[in-house]
C-alpha atoms as a PDB file:
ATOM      1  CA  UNK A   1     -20.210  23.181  -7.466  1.00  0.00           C
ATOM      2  CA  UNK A   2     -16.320  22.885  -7.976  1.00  0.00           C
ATOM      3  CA  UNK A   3     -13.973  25.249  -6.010  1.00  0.00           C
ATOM      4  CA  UNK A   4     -13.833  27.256  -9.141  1.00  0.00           C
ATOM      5  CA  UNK A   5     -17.359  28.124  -8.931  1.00  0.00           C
ATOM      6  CA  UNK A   6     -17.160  28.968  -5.294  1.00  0.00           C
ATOM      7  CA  UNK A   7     -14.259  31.265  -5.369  1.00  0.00           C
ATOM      8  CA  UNK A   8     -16.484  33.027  -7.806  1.00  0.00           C
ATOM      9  CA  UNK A   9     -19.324  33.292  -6.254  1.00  0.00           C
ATOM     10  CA  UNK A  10     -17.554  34.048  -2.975  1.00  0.00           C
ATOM     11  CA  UNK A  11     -15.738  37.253  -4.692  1.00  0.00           C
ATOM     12  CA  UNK A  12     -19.058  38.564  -6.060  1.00  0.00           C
ATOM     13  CA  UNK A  13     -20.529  37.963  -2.689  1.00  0.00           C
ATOM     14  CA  UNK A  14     -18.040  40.152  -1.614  1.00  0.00           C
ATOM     15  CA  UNK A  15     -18.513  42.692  -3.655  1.00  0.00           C
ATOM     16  CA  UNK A  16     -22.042  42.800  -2.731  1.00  0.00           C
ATOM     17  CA  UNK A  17     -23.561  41.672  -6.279  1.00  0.00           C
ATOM     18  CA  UNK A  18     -24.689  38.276  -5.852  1.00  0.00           C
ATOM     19  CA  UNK A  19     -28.216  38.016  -7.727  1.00  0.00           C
ATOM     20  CA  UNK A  20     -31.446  36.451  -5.296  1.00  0.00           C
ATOM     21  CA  UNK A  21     -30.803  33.211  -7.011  1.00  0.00           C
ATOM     22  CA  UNK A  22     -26.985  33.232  -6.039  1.00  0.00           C
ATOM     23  CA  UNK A  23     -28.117  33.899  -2.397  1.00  0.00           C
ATOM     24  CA  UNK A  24     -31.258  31.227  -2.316  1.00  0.00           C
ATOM     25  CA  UNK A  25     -28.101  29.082  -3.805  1.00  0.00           C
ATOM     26  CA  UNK A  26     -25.523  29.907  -0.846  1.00  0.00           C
ATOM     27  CA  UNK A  27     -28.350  29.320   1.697  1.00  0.00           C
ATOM     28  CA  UNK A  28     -29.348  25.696   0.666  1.00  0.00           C
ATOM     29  CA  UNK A  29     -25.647  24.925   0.449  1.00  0.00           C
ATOM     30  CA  UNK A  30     -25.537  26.615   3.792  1.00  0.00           C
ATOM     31  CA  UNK A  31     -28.324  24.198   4.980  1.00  0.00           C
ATOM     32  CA  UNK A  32     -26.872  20.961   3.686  1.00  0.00           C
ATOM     33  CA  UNK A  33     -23.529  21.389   5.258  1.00  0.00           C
ATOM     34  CA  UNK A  34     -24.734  22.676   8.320  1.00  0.00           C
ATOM     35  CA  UNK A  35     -26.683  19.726   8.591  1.00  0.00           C
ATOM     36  CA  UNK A  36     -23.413  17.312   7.667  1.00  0.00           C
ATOM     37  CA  UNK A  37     -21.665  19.235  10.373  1.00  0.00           C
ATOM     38  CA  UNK A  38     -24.090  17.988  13.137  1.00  0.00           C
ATOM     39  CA  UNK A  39     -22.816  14.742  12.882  1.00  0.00           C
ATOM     40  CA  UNK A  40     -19.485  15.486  12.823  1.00  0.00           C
ATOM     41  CA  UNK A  41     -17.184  15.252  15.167  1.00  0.00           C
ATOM     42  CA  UNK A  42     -14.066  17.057  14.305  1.00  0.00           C
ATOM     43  CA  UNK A  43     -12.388  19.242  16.346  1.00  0.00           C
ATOM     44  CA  UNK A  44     -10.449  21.132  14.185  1.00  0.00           C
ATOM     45  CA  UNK A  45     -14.080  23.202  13.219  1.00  0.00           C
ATOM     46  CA  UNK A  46     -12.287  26.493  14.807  1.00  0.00           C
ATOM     47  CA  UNK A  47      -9.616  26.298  12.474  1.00  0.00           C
ATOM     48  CA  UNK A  48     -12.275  25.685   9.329  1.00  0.00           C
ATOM     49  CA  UNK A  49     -14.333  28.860  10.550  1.00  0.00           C
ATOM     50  CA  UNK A  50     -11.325  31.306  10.418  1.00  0.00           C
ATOM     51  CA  UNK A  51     -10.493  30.206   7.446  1.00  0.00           C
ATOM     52  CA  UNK A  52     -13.931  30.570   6.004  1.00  0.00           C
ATOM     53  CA  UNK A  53     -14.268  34.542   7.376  1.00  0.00           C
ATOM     54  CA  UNK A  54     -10.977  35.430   5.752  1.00  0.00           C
ATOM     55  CA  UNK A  55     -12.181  33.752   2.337  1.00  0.00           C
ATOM     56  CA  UNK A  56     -15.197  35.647   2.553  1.00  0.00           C
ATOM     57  CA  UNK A  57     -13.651  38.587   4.544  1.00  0.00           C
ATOM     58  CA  UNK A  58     -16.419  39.582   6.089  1.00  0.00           C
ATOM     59  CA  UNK A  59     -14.011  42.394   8.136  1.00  0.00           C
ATOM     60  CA  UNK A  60     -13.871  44.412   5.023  1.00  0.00           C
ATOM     61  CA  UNK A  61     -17.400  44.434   4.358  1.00  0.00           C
ATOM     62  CA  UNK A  62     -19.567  45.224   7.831  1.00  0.00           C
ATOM     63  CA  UNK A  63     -21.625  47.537   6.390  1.00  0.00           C
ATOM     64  CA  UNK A  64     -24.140  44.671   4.287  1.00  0.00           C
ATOM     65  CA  UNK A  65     -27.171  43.464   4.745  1.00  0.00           C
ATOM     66  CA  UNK A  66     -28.380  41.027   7.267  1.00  0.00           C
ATOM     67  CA  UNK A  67     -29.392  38.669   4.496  1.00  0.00           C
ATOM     68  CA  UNK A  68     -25.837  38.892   3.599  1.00  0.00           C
ATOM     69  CA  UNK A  69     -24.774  38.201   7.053  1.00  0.00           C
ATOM     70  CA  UNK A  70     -26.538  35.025   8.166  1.00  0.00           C
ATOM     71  CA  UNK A  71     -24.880  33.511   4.967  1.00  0.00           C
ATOM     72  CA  UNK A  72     -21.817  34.139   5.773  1.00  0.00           C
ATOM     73  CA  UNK A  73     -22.231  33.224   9.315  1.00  0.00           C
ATOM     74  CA  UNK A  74     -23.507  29.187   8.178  1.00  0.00           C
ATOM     75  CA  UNK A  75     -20.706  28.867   5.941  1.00  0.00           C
ATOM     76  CA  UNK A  76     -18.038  30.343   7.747  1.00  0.00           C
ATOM     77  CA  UNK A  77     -19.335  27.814  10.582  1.00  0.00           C
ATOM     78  CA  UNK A  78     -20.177  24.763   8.725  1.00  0.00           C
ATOM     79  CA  UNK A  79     -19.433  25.235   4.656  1.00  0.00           C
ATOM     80  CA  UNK A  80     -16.521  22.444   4.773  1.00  0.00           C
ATOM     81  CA  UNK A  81     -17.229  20.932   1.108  1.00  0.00           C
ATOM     82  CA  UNK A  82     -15.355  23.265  -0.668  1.00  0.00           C
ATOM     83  CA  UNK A  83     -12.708  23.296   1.421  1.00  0.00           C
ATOM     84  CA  UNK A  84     -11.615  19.592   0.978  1.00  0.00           C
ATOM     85  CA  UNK A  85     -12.393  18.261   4.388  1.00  0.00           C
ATOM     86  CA  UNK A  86     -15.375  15.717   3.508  1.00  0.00           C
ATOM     87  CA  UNK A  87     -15.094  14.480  -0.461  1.00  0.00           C
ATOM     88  CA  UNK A  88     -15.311  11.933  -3.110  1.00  0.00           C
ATOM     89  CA  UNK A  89     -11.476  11.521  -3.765  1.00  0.00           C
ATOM     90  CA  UNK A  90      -9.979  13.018  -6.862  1.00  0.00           C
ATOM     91  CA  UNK A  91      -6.293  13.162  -7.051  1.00  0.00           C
ATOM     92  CA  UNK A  92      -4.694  15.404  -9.219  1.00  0.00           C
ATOM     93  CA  UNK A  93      -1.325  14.768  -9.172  1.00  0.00           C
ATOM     94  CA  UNK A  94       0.075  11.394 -11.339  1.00  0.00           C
ATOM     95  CA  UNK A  95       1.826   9.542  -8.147  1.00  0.00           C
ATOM     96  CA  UNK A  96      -0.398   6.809  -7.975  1.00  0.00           C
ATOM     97  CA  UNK A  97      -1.348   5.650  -4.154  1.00  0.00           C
ATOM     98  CA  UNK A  98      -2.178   2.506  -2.413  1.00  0.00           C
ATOM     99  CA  UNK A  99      -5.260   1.731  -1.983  1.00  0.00           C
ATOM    100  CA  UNK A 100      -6.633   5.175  -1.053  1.00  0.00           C
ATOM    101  CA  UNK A 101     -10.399   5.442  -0.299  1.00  0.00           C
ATOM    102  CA  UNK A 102     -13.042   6.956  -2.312  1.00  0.00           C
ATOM    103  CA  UNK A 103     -14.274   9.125   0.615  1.00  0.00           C
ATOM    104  CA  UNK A 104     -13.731  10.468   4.043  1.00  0.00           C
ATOM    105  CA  UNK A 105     -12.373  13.452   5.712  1.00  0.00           C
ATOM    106  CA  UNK A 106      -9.570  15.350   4.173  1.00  0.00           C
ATOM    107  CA  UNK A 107      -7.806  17.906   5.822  1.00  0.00           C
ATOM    108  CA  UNK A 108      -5.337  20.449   4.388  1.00  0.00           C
ATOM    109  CA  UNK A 109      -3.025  22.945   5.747  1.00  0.00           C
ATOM    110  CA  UNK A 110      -3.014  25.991   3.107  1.00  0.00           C
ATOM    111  CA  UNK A 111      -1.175  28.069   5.405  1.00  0.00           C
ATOM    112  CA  UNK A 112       2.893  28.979   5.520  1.00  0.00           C
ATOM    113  CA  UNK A 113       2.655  27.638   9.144  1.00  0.00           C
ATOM    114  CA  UNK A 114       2.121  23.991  10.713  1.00  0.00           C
ATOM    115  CA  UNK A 115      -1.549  23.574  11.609  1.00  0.00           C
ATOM    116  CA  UNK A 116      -2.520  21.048  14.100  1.00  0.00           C
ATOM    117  CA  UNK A 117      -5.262  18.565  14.027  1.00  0.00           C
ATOM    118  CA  UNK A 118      -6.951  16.171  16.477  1.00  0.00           C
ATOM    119  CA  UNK A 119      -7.968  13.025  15.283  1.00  0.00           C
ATOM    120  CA  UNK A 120     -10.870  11.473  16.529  1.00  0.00           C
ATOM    121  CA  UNK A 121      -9.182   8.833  18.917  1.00  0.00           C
ATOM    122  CA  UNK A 122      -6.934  11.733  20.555  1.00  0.00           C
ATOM    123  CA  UNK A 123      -4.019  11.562  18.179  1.00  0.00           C
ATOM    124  CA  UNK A 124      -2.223  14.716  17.321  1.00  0.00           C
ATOM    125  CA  UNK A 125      -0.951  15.398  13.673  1.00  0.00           C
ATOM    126  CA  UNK A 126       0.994  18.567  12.988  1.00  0.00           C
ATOM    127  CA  UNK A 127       0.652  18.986   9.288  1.00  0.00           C
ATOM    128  CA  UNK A 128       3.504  20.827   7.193  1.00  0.00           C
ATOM    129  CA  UNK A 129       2.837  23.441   4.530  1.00  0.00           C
ATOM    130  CA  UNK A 130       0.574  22.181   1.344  1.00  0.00           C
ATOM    131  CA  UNK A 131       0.367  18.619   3.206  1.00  0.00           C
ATOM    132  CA  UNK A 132      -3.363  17.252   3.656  1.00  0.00           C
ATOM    133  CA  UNK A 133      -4.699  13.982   5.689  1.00  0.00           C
ATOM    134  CA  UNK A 134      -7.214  11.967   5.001  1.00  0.00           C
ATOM    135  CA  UNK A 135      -8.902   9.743   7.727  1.00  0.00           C
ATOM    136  CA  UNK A 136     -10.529   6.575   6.451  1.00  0.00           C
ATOM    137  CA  UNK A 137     -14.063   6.245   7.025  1.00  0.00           C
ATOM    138  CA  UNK A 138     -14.246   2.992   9.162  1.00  0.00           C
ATOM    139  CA  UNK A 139     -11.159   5.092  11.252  1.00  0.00           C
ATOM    140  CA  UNK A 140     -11.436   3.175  14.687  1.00  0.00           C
ATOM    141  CA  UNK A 141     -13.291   0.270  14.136  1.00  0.00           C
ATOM    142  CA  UNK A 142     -10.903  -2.309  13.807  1.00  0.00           C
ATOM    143  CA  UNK A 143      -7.870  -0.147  12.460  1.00  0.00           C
ATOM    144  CA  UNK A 144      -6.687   3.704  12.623  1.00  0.00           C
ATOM    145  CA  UNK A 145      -6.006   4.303   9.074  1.00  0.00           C
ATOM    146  CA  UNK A 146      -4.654   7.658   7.754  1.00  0.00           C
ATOM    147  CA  UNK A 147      -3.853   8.652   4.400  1.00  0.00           C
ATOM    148  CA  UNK A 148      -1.180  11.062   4.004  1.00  0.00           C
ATOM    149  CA  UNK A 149       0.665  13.246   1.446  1.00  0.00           C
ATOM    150  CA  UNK A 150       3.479  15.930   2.198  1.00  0.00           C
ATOM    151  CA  UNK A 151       4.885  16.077   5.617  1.00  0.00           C
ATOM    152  CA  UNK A 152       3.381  15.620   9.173  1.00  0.00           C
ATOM    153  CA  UNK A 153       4.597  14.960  12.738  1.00  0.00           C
ATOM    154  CA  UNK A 154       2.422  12.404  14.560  1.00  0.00           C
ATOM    155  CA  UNK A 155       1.310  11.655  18.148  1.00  0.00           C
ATOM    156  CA  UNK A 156      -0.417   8.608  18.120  1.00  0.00           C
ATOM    157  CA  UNK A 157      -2.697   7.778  21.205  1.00  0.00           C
ATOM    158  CA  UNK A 158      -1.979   4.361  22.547  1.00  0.00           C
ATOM    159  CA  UNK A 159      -4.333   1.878  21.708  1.00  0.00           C
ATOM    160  CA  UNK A 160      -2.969  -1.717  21.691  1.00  0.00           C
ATOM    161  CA  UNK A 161      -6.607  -3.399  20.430  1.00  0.00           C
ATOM    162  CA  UNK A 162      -6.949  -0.754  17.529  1.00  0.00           C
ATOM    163  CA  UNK A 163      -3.149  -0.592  15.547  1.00  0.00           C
ATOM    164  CA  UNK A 164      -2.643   2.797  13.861  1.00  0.00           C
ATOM    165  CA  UNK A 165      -1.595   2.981   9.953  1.00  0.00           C
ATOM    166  CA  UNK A 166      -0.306   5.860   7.805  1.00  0.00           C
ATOM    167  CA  UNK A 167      -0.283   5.286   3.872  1.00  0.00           C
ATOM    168  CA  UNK A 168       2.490   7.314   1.734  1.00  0.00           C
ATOM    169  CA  UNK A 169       2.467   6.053  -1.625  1.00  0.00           C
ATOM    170  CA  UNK A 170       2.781   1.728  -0.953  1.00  0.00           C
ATOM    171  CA  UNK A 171       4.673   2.792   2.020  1.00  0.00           C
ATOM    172  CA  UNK A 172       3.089   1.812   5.585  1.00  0.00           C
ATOM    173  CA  UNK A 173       3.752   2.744   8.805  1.00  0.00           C
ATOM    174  CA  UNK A 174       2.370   0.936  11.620  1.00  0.00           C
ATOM    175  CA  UNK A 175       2.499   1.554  15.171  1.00  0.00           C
ATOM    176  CA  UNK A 176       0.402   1.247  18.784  1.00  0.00           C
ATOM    177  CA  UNK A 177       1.518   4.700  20.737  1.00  0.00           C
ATOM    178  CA  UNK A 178       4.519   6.693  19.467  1.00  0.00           C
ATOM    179  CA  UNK A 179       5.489   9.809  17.958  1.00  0.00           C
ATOM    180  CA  UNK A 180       7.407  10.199  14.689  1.00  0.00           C
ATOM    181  CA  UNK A 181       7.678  11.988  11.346  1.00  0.00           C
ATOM    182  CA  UNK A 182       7.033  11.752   7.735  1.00  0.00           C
ATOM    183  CA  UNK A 183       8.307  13.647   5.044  1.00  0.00           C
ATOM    184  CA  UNK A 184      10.273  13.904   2.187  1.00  0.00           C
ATOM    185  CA  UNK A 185      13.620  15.727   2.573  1.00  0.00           C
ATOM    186  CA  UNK A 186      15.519  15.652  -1.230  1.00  0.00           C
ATOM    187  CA  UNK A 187      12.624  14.929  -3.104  1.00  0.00           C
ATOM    188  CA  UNK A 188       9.425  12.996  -4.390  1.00  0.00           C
ATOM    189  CA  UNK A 189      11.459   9.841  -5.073  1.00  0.00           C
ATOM    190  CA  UNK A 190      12.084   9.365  -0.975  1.00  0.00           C
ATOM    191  CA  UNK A 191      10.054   9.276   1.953  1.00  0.00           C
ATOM    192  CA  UNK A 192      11.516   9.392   5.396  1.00  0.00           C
ATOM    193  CA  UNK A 193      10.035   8.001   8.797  1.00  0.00           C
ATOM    194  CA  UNK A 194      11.523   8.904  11.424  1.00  0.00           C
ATOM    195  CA  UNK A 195      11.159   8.086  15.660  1.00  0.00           C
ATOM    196  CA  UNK A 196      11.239  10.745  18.215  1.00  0.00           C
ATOM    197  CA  UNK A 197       9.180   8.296  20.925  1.00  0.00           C
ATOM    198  CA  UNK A 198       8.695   4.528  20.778  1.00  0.00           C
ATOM    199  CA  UNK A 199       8.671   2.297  17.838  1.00  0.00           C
ATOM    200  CA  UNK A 200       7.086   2.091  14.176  1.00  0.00           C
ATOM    201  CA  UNK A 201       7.316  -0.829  11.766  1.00  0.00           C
ATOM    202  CA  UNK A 202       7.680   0.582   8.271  1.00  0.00           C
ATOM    203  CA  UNK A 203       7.463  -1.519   5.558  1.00  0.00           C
ATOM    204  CA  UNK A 204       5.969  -1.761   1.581  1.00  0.00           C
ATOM    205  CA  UNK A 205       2.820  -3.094   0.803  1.00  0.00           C
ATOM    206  CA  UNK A 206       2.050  -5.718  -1.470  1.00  0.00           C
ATOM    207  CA  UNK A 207      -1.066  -5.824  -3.581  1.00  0.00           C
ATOM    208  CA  UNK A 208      -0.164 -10.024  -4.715  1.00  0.00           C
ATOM    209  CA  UNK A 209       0.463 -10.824  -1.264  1.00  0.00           C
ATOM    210  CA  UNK A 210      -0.563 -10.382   2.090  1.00  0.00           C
ATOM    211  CA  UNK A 211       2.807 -10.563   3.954  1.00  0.00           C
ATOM    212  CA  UNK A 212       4.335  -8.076   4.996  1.00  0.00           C
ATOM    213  CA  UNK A 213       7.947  -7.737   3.231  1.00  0.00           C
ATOM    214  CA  UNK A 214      10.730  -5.428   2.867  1.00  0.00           C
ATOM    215  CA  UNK A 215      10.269  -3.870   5.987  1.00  0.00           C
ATOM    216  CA  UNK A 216      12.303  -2.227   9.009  1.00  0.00           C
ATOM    217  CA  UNK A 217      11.451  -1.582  13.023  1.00  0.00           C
ATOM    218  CA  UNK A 218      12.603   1.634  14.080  1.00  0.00           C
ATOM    219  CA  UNK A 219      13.041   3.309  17.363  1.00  0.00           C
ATOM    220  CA  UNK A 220      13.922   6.886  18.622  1.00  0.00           C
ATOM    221  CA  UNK A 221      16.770   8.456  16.932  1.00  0.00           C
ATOM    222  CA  UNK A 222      16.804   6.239  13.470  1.00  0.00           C
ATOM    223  CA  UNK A 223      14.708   6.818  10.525  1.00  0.00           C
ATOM    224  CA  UNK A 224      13.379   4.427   7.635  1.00  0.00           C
ATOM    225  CA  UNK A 225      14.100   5.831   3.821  1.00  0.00           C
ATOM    226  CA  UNK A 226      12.013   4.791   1.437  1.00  0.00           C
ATOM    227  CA  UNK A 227      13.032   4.954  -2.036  1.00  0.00           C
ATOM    228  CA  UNK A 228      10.259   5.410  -4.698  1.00  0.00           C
ATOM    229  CA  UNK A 229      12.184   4.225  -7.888  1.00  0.00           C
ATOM    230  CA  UNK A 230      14.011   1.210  -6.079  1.00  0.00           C
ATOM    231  CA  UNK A 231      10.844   0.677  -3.564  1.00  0.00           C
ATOM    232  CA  UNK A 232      13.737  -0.225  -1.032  1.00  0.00           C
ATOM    233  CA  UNK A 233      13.958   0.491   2.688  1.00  0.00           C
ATOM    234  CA  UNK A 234      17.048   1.727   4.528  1.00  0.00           C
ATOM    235  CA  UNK A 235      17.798   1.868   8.148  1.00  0.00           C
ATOM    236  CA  UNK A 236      19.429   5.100   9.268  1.00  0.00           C
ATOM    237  CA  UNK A 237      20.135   7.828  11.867  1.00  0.00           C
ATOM    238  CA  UNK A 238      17.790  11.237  12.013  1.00  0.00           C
ATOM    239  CA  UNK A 239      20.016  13.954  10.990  1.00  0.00           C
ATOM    240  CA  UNK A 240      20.306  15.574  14.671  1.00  0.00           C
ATOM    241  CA  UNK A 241      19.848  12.984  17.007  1.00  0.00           C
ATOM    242  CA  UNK A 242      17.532  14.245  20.090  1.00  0.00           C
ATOM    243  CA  UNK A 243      18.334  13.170  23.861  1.00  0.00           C
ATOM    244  CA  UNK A 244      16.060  10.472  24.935  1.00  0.00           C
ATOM    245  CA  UNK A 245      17.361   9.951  28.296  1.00  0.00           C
ATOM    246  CA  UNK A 246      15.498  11.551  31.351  1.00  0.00           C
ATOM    247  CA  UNK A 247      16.842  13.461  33.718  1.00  0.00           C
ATOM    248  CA  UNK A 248      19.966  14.071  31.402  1.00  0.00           C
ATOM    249  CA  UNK A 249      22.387  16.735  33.349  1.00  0.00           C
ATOM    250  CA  UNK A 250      25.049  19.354  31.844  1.00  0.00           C
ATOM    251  CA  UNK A 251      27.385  17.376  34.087  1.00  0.00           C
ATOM    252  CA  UNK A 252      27.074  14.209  32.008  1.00  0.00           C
ATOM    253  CA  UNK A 253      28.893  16.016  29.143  1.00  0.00           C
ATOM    254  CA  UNK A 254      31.667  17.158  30.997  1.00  0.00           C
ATOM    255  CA  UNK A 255      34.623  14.628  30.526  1.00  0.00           C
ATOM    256  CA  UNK A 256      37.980  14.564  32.741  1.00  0.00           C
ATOM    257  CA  UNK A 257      40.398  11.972  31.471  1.00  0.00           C
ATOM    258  CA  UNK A 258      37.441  10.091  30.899  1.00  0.00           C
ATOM    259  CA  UNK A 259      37.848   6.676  28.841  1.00  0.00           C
ATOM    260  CA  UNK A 260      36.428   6.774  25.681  1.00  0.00           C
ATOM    261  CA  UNK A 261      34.785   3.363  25.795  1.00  0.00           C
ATOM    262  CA  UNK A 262      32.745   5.024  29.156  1.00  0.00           C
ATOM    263  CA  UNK A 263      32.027   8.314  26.992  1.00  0.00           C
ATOM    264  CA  UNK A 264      30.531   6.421  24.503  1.00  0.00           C
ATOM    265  CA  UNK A 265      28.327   3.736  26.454  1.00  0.00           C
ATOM    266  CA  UNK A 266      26.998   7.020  28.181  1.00  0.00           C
ATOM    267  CA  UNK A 267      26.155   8.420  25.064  1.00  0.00           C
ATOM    268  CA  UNK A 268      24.736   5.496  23.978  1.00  0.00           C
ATOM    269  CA  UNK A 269      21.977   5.214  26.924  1.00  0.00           C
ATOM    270  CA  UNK A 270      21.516   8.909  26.317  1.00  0.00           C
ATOM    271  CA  UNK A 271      20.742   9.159  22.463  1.00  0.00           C
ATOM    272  CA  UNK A 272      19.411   5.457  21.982  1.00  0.00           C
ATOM    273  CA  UNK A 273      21.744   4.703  19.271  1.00  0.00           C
ATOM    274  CA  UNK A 274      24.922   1.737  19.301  1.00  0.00           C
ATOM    275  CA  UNK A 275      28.293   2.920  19.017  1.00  0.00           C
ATOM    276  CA  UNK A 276      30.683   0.163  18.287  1.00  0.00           C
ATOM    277  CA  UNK A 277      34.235   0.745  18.463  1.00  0.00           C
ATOM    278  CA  UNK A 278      35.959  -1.256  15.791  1.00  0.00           C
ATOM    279  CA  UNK A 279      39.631  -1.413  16.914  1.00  0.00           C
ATOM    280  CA  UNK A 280      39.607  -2.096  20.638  1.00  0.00           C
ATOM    281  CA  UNK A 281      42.794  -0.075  21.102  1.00  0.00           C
ATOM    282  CA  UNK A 282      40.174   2.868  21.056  1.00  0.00           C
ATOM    283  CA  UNK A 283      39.023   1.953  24.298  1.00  0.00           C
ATOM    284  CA  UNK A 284      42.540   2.490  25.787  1.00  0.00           C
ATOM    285  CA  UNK A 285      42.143   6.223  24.763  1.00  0.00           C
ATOM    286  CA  UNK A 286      40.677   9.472  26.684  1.00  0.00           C
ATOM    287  CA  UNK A 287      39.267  12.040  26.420  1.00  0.00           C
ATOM    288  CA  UNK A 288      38.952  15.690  27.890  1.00  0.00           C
ATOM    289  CA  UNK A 289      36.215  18.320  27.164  1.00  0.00           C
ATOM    290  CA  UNK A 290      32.890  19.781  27.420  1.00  0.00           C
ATOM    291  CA  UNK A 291      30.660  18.702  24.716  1.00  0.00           C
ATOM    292  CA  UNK A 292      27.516  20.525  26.236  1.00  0.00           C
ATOM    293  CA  UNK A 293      25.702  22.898  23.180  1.00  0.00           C
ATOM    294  CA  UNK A 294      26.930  20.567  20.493  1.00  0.00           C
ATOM    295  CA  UNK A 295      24.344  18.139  18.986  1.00  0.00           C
ATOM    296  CA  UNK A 296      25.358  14.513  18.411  1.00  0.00           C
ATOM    297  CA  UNK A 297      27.300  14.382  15.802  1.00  0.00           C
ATOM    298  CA  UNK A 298      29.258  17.436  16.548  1.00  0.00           C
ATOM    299  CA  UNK A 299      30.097  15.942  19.855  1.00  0.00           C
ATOM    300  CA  UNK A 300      31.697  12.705  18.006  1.00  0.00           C
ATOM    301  CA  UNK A 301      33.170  14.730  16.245  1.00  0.00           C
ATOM    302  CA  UNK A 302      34.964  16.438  19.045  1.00  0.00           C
ATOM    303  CA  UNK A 303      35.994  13.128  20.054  1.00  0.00           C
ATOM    304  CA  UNK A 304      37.483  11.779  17.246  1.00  0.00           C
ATOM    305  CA  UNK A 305      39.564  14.106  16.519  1.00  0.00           C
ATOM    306  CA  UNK A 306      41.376  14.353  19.824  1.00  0.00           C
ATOM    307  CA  UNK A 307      42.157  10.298  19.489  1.00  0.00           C
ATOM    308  CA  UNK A 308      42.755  10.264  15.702  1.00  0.00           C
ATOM    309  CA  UNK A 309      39.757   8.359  14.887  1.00  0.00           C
ATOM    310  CA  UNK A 310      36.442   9.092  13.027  1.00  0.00           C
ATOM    311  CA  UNK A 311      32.860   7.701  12.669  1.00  0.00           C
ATOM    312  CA  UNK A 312      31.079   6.472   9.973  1.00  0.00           C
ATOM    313  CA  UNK A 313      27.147   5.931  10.371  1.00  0.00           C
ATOM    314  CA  UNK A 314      26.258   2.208   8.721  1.00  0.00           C
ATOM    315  CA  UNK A 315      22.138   1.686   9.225  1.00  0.00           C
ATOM    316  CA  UNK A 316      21.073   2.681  12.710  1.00  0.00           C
ATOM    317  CA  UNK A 317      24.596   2.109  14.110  1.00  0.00           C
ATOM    318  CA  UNK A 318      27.707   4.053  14.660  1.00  0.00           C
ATOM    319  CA  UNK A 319      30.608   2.995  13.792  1.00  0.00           C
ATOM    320  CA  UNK A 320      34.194   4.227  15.511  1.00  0.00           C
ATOM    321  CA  UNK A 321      37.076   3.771  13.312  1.00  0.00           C
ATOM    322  CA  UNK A 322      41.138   4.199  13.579  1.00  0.00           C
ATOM    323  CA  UNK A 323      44.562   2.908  15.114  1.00  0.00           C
ATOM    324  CA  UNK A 324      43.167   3.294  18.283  1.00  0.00           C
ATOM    325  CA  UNK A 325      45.674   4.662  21.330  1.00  0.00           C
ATOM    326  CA  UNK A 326      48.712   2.186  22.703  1.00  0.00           C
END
């Protein structure tokens, strides 16, 4: 039965007109998944069942029959098939992907919000609107292999024996205990990796060869961009850098007469990324304000201006440009 057919024969269930052979139809498929879902393990089952009730809204229609009931109850707990969690593989789109497999568990958020999944060796994916997972089969035997498409935030449980892998197109990203993003911020001809936590090697993979080329390590604060058409990878900074220093106070953007070259070591440590002053008159210069509320960027900003300089971001690294002070 396709989706199609389902949706059908979920609205006439609905309605209350489903024929004996309809129902003795919607039990057995009832009985086969509930039977799938005893050996499953996935823990995002809640999140299935509510779906379920609203697709068959059930609130709207209390008043039916008990036979009617106990259907809905076994597939609003267990009726996952038509729902794209457990399938034979059949893309639709005409991106063509990497060595995607020909079964295992899908998972797709159809709601306006993020939904959050647990994966089965404690990693956390928060998946954006229309994107769906799928988790390989042999998931935890000797790799953690995910397949993705659209946009999801990951926390990957540290595991150094069993590496963890996400697929995008020919695009991997490999990593042992981190947290980072994937998505694709212009359009379908980029995808972006970026660190919040720890690092990820990102890099393309090769069908003639098993080397791993054109590929980047990242850490928190930079991002990878991959670029479909070129299939090249480019170092860069995340948009809004996010403080990665601990214990980081309001006092430590407070600046007195403070020498630049000290303001921007400091916010080196706290943001993870190099600043490099290219005219070492810049370090005679200095600097008075309070940069607290502004993110990153705005607070270089801030900076440059009151020394006549500005900054230019090249890769993963900031660069500080002008005359400098005398």
């Amino acid at each position: 039965m396709t989706n199609k057919e389902f949706d059908s024969l979920s609205e006439k269930f609905n309605q209350g007109k489903c024929t004996e052979e309809e129902l003795m139809l919607l039990r057995k498929l009832t009985n086969d998944n509930l039977n799938f879902q005893n050996q499953s393990n996935l823990e995002s089952s809640i999140e299935i069942q509510n779906k379920i009730w609203e697709k068959l809204d059930l609130g709207k229609n209390t008043g039916k029959s008990v036979k009617y009931y106990w259907i809905a109850s076994g597939i609003a707990a267990s009726f996952l098939l038509f729902f794209g969690l457990f399938f034979q593989w059949e893309f639709s789109n005409k991106l063509e992907y990497a060595s995607i497999p020909r079964n295992g568990v899908e998972t797709k958020n159809n709601a306006n919000s993020l939904q959050k999944i647990t994966l089965p060796d404690g990693s956390h994916v928060l998946l954006g609107k229309n994107a769906h997972i799928v988790v390989a089969e042999n998931f935890g035997v000797k790799t953690r292999t995910v397949y993705l498409t659209g946009e999801a935030f990951f926390t990957v449980a540290k595991n150094e024996k069993i590496p963890f892998f996400v697929h995008v197109d020919n695009l991997i990203t490999e990593v042992i205990g981190t947290s980072f993003k994937i998505s694709k911020p212009t359009s379908d001809k980029m995808i972006e990796v970026s660190v919040k936590t720890g690092k990820v090697s990102v890099y393309t993979h090769d069908q003639k060869s098993v080397n791993k080329s054109n590929g980047v390590i990242i850490t928190p604060n930079q991002k990878a961009v991959f670029n479909l058409i070129s299939r090249t990878i480019n170092e860069s900074v995340v948009d809004v850098p996010l403080v990665i220093l601990q214990n980081v106070k309001k006092s430590d953007f407070v600046f007195d007469d403070v020498n630049v070259d000290e303001i921007f070591k400091k916010m080196q440590q706290i943001y993870g990324i190099e600043i490099i002053q290219v005219n070492s008159n810049i370090n005679r210069c200095v600097f008075t304000g309070d940069l607290n509320g502004l993110d990153m960027f705005k607070q270089l900003e801030f900076i440059c201006t009151s020394i006549n300089a500005n900054y230019e971001v090249r890769g993963s690294s900031i660069f500080i440009n002008g005359e400098g002070c005398k």
